[in-house]
N, C-alpha and C. Protein backbone atom coordinates (compact mmCIF):
# COMPACT_ATOMS: atom_id res chain seq x y z
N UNK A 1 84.41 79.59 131.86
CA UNK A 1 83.90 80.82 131.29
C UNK A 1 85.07 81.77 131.05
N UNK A 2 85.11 82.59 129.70
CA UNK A 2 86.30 83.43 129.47
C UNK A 2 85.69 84.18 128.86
N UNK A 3 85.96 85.81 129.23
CA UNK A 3 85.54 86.75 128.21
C UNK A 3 86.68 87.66 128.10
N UNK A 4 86.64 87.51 126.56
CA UNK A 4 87.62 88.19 125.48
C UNK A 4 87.52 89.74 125.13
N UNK A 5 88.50 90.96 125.66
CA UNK A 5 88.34 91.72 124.63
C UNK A 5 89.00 91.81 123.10
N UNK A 6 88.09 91.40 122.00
CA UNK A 6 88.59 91.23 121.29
C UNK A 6 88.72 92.56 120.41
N UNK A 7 88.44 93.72 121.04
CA UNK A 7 88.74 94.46 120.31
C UNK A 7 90.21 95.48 120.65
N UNK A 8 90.59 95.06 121.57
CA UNK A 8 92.18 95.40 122.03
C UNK A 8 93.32 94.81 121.03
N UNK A 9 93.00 93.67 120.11
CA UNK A 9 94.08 93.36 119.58
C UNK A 9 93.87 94.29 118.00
N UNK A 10 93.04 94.62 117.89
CA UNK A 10 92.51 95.35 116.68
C UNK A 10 93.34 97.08 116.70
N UNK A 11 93.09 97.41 117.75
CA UNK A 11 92.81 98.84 118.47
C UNK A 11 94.44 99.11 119.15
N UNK A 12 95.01 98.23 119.59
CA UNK A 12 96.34 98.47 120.23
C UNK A 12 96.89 97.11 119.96
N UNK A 13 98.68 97.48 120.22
CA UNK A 13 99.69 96.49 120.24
C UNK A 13 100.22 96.58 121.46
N UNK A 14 99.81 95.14 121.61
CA UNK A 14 100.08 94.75 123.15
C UNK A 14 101.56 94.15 123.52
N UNK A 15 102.02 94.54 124.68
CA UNK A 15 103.49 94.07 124.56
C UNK A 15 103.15 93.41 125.95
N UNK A 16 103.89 93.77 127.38
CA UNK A 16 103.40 92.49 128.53
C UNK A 16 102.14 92.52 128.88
N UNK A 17 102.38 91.51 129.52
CA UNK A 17 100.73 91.14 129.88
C UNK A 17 100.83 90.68 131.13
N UNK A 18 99.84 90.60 132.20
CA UNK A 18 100.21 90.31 133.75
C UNK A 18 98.93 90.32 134.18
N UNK A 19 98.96 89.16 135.25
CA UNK A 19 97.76 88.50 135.85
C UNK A 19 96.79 88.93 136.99
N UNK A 20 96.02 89.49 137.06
CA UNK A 20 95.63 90.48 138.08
C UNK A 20 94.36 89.75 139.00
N UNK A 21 94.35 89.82 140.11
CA UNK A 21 92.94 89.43 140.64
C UNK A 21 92.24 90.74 141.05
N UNK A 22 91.24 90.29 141.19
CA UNK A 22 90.04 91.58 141.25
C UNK A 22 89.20 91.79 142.04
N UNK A 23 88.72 92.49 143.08
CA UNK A 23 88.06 92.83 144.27
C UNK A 23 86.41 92.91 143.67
N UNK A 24 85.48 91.61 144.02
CA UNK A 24 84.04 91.70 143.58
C UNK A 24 83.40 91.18 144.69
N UNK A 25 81.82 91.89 144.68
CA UNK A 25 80.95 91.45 144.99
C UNK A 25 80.29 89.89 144.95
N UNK A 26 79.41 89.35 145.93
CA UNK A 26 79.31 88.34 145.25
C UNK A 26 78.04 87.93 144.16
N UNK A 27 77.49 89.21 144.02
CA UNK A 27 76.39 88.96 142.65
C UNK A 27 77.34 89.41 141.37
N UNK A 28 78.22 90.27 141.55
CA UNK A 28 79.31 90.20 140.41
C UNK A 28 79.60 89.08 139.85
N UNK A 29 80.52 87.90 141.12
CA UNK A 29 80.87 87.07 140.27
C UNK A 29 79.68 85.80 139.94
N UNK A 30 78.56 85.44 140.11
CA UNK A 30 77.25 85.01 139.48
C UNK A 30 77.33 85.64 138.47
N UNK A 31 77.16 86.69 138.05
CA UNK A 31 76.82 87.74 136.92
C UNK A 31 78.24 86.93 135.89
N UNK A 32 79.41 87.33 136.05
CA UNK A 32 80.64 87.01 135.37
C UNK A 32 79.86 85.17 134.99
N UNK A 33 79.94 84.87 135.85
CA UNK A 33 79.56 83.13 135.65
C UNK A 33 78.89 82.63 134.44
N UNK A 34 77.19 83.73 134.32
CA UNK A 34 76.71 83.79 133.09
C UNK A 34 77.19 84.28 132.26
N UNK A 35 78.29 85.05 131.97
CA UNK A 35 78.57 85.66 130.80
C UNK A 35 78.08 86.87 130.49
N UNK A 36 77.49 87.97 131.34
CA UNK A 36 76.99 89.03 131.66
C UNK A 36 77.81 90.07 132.12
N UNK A 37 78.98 90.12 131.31
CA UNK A 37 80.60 91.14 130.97
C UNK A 37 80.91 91.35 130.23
N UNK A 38 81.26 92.50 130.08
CA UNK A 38 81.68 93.60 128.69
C UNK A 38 83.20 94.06 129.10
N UNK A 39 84.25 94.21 128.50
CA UNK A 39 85.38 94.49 128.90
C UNK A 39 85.72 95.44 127.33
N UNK A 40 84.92 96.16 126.81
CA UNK A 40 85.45 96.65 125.05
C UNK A 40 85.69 97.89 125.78
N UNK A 41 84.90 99.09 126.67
CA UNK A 41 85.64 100.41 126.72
C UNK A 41 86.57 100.47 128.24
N UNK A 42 86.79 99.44 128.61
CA UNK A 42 87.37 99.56 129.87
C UNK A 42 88.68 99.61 129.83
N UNK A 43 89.77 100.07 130.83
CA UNK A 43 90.69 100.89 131.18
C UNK A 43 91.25 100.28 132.48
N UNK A 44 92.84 100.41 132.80
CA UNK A 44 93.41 100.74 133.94
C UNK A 44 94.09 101.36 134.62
N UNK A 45 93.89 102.13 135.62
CA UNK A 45 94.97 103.16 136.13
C UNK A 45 95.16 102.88 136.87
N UNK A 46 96.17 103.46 137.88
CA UNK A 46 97.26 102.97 138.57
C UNK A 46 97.30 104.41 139.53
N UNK A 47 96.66 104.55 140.43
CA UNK A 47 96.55 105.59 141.81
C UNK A 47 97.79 105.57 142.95
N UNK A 48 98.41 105.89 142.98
CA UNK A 48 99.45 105.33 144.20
C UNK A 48 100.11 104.16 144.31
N UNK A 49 99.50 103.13 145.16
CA UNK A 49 100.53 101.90 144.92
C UNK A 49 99.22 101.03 144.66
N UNK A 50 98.00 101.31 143.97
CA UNK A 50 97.19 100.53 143.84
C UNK A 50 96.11 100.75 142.05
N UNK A 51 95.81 99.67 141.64
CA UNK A 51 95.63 99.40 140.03
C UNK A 51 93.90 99.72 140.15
N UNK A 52 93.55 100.34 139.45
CA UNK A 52 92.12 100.12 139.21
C UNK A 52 91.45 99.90 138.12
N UNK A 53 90.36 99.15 137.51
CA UNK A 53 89.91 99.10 135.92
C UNK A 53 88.63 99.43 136.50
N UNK A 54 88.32 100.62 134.99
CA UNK A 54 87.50 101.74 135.02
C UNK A 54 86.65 101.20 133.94
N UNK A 55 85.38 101.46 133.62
CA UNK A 55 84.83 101.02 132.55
C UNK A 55 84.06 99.38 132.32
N UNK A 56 84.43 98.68 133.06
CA UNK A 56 84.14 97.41 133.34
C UNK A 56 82.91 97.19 133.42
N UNK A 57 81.64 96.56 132.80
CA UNK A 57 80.44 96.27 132.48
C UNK A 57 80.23 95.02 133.04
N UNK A 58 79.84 95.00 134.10
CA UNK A 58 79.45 93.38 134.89
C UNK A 58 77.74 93.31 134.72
N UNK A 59 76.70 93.15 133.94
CA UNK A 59 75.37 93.29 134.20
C UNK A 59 74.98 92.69 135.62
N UNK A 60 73.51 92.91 135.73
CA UNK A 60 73.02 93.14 136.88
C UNK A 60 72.11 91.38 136.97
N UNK A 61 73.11 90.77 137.94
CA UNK A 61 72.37 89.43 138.41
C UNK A 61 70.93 89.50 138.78
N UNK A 62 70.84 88.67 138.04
CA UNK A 62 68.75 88.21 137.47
C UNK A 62 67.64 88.63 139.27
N UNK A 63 68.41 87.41 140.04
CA UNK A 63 68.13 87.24 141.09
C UNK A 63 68.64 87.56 142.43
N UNK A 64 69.42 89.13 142.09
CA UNK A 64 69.98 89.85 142.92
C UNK A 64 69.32 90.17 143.96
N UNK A 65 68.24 90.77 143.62
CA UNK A 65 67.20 91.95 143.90
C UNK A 65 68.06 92.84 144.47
N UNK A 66 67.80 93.42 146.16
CA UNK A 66 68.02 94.50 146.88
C UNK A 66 69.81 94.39 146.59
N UNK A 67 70.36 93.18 146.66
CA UNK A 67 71.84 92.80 146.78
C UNK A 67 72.90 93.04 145.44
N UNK A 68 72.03 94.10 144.80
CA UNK A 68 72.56 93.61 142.97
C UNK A 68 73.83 94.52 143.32
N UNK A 69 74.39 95.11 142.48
CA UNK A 69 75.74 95.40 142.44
C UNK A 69 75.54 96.73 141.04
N UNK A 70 76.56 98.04 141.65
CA UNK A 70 76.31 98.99 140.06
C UNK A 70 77.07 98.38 139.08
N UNK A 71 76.71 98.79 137.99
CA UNK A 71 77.33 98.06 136.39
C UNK A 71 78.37 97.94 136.06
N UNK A 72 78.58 99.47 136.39
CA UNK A 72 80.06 100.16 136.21
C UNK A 72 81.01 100.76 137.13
N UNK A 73 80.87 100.37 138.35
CA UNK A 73 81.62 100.50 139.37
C UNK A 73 82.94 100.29 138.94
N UNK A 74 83.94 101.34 139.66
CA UNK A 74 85.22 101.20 139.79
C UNK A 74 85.77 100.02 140.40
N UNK A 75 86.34 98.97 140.16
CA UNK A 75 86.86 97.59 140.91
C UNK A 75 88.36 97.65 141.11
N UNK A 76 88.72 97.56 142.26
CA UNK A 76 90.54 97.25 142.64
C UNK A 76 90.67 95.75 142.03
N UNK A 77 92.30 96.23 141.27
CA UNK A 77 93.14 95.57 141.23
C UNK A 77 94.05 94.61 142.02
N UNK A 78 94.29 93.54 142.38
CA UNK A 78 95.12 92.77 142.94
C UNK A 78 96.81 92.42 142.41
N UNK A 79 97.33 93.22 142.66
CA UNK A 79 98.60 92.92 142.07
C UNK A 79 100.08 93.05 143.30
N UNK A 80 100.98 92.50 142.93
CA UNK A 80 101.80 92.92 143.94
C UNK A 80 102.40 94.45 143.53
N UNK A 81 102.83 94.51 144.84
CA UNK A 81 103.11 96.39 144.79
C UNK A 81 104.99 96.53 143.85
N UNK A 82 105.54 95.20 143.79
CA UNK A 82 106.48 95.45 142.86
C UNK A 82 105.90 95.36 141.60
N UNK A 83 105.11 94.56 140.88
CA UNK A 83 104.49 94.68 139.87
C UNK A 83 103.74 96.30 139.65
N UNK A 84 102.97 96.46 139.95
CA UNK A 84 102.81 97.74 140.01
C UNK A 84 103.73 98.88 139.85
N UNK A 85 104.72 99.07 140.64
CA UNK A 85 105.70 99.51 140.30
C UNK A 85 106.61 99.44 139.02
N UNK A 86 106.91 98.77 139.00
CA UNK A 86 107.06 97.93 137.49
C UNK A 86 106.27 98.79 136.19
N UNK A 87 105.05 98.18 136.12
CA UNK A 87 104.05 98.57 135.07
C UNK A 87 103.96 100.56 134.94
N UNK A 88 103.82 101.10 136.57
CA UNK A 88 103.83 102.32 136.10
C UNK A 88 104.96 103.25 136.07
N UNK A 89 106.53 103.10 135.62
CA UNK A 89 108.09 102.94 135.16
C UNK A 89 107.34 103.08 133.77
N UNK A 90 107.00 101.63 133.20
CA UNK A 90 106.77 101.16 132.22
C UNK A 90 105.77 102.39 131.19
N UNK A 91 104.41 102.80 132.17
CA UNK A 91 103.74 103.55 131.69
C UNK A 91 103.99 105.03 131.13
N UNK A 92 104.80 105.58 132.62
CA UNK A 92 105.55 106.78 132.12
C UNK A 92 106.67 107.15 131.09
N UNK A 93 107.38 105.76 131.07
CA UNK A 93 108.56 105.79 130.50
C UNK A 93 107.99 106.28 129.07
N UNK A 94 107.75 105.24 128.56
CA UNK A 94 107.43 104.46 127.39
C UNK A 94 105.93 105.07 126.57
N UNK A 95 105.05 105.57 127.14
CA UNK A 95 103.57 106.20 126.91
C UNK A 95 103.05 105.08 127.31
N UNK A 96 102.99 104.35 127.56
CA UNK A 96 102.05 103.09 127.54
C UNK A 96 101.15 103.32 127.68
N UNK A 97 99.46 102.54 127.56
CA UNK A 97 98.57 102.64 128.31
C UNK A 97 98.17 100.94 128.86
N UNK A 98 97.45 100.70 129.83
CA UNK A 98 97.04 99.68 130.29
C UNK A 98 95.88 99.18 130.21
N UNK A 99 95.56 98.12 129.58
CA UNK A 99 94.19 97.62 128.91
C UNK A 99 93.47 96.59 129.39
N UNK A 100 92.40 96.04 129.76
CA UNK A 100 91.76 94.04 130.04
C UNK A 100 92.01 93.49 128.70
N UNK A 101 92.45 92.29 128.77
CA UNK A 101 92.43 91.48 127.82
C UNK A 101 91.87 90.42 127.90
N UNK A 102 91.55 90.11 129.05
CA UNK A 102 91.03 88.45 129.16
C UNK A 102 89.88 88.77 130.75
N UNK A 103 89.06 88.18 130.90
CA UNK A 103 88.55 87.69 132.19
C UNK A 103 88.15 86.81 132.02
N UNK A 104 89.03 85.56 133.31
CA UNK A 104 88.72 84.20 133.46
C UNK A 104 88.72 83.66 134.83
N UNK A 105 88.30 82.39 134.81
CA UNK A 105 87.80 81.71 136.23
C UNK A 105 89.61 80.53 136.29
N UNK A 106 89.91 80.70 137.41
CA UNK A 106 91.10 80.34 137.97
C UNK A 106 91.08 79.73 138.94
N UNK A 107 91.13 78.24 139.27
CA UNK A 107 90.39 77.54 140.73
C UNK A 107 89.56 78.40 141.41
N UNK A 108 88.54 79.12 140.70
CA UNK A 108 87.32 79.62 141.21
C UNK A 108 87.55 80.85 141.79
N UNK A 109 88.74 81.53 141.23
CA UNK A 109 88.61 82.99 141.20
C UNK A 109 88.91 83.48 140.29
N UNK A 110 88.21 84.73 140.23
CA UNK A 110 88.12 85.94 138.64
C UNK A 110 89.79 86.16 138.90
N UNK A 111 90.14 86.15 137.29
CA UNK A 111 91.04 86.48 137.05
C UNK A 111 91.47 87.52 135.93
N UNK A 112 91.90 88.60 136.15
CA UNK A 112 91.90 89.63 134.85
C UNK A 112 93.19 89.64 134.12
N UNK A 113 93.50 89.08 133.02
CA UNK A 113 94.69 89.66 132.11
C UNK A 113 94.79 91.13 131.46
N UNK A 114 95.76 91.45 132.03
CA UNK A 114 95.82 92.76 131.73
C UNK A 114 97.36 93.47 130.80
N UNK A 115 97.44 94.36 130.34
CA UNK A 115 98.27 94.13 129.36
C UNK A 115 98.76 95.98 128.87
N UNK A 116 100.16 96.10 128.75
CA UNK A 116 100.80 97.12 128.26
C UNK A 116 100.42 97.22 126.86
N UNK A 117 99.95 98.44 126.62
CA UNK A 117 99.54 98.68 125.03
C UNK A 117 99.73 99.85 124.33
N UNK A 118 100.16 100.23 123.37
CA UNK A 118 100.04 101.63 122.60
C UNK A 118 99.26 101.40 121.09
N UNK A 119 98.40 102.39 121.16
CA UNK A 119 97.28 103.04 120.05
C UNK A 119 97.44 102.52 118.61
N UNK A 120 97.35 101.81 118.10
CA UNK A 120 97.38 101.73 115.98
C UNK A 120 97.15 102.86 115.65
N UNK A 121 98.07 102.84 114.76
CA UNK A 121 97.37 104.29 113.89
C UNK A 121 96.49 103.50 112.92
N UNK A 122 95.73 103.84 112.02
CA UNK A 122 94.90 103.85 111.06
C UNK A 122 94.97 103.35 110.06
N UNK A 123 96.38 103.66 109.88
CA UNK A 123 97.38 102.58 108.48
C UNK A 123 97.67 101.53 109.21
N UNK A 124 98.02 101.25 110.18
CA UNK A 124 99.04 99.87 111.03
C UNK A 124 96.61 98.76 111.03
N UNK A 125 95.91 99.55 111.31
CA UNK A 125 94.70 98.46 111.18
C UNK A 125 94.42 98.21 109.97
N UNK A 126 94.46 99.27 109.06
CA UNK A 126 94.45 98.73 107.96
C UNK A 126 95.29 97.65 107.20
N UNK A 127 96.91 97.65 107.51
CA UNK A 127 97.65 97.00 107.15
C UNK A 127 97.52 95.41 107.89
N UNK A 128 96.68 95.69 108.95
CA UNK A 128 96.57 94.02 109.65
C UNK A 128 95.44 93.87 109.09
N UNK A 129 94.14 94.38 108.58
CA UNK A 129 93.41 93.71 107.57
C UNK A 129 93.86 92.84 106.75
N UNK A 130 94.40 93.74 105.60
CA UNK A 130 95.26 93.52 104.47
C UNK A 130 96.05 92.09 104.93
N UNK A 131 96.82 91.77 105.60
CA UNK A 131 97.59 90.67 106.23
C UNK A 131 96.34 89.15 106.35
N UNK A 132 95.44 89.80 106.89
CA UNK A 132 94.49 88.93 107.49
C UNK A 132 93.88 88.35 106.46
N UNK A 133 93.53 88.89 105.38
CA UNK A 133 92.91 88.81 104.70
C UNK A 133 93.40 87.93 103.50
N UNK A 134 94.62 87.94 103.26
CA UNK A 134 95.85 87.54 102.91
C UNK A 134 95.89 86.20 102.88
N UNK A 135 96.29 85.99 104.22
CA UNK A 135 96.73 84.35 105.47
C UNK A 135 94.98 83.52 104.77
N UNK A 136 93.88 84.01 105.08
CA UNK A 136 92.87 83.79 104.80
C UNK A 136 92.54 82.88 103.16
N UNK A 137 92.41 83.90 102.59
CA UNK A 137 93.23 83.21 100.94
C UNK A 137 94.07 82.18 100.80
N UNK A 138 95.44 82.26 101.20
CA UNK A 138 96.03 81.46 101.38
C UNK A 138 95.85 80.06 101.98
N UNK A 139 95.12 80.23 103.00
CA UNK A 139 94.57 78.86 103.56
C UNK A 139 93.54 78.68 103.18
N UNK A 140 92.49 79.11 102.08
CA UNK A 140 91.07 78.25 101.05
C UNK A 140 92.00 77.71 100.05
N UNK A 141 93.04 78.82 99.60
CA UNK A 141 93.84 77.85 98.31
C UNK A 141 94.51 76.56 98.58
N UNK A 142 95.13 76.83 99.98
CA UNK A 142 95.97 75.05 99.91
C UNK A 142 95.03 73.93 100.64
N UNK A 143 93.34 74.45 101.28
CA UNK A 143 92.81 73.61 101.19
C UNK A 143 92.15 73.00 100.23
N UNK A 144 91.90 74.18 98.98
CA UNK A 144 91.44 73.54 97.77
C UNK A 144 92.28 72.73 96.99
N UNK A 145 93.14 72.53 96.94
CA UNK A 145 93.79 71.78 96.11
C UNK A 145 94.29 69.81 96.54
């Protein structure tokens, strides 16, 4: 099971990327299992020497009941504290912001890709349309022939 934000590559240009584990419940990860995760408005900040992603949409396991878990709970980050360090250098320096890009299953633990990013402007999405759209054409024409 992998869920994609696919709207981070649209929305920002991503430069590193780094592997994070993630502090869950265990109707969370049931919930993740089905595919019952949203990662499009979620966020990470970085509190002291510890990472958090904000925004994170885990729905609410079927057969939770009393044990279910909130939606949108704040979840810790797993990272080492030089990494961390690292990333928020990186953040201040540079503007960065820090985004999810991926959540996946890793010998049976959640795993979050997470990733240094700054904003598109308006022309830079438009211009990756334009590109896309392009490559697209290009590959019906040299299959048509």
């Amino acid at each position: 099971m992998e869920i994609n934000n696919r709207k981070a590559k649209y929305d920002y240009q991503l430069f590193d990327s780094y592997e994070a584990g993630i502090v869950l419940v265990g109707t969370e990860v049931k919930s993740i299992r089905q595919g019952n995760c949203n990662l499009k408005d979620s966020y990470v900040v970085i509190r002291g020497l510890e990472a958090y992603v904000i925004g994170m949409h885990i729905g609410q396991y079927k057969q939770g009941n009393i044990f279910n878990h909130d939606e949108t709970r704040t979840r810790k980050l797993l990272l080492n504290k030089r990494e961390i360090l690292k990333i928020n250098d990186k953040i201040k320096m540079n503007g960065y912001t820090l985004i999810p890009v991926k959540l996946y299953f890793k010998k049976n633990r959640v795993k979050l890709l997470i990733a240094l990013a700054r904003g598109k402007k308006s022309y830079d999405k438009r211009e990756a349309i334009k590109q896309r759209d392009m490559n697209r054409d290009m590959r019906s024409r040299l299959k048509g022939n």
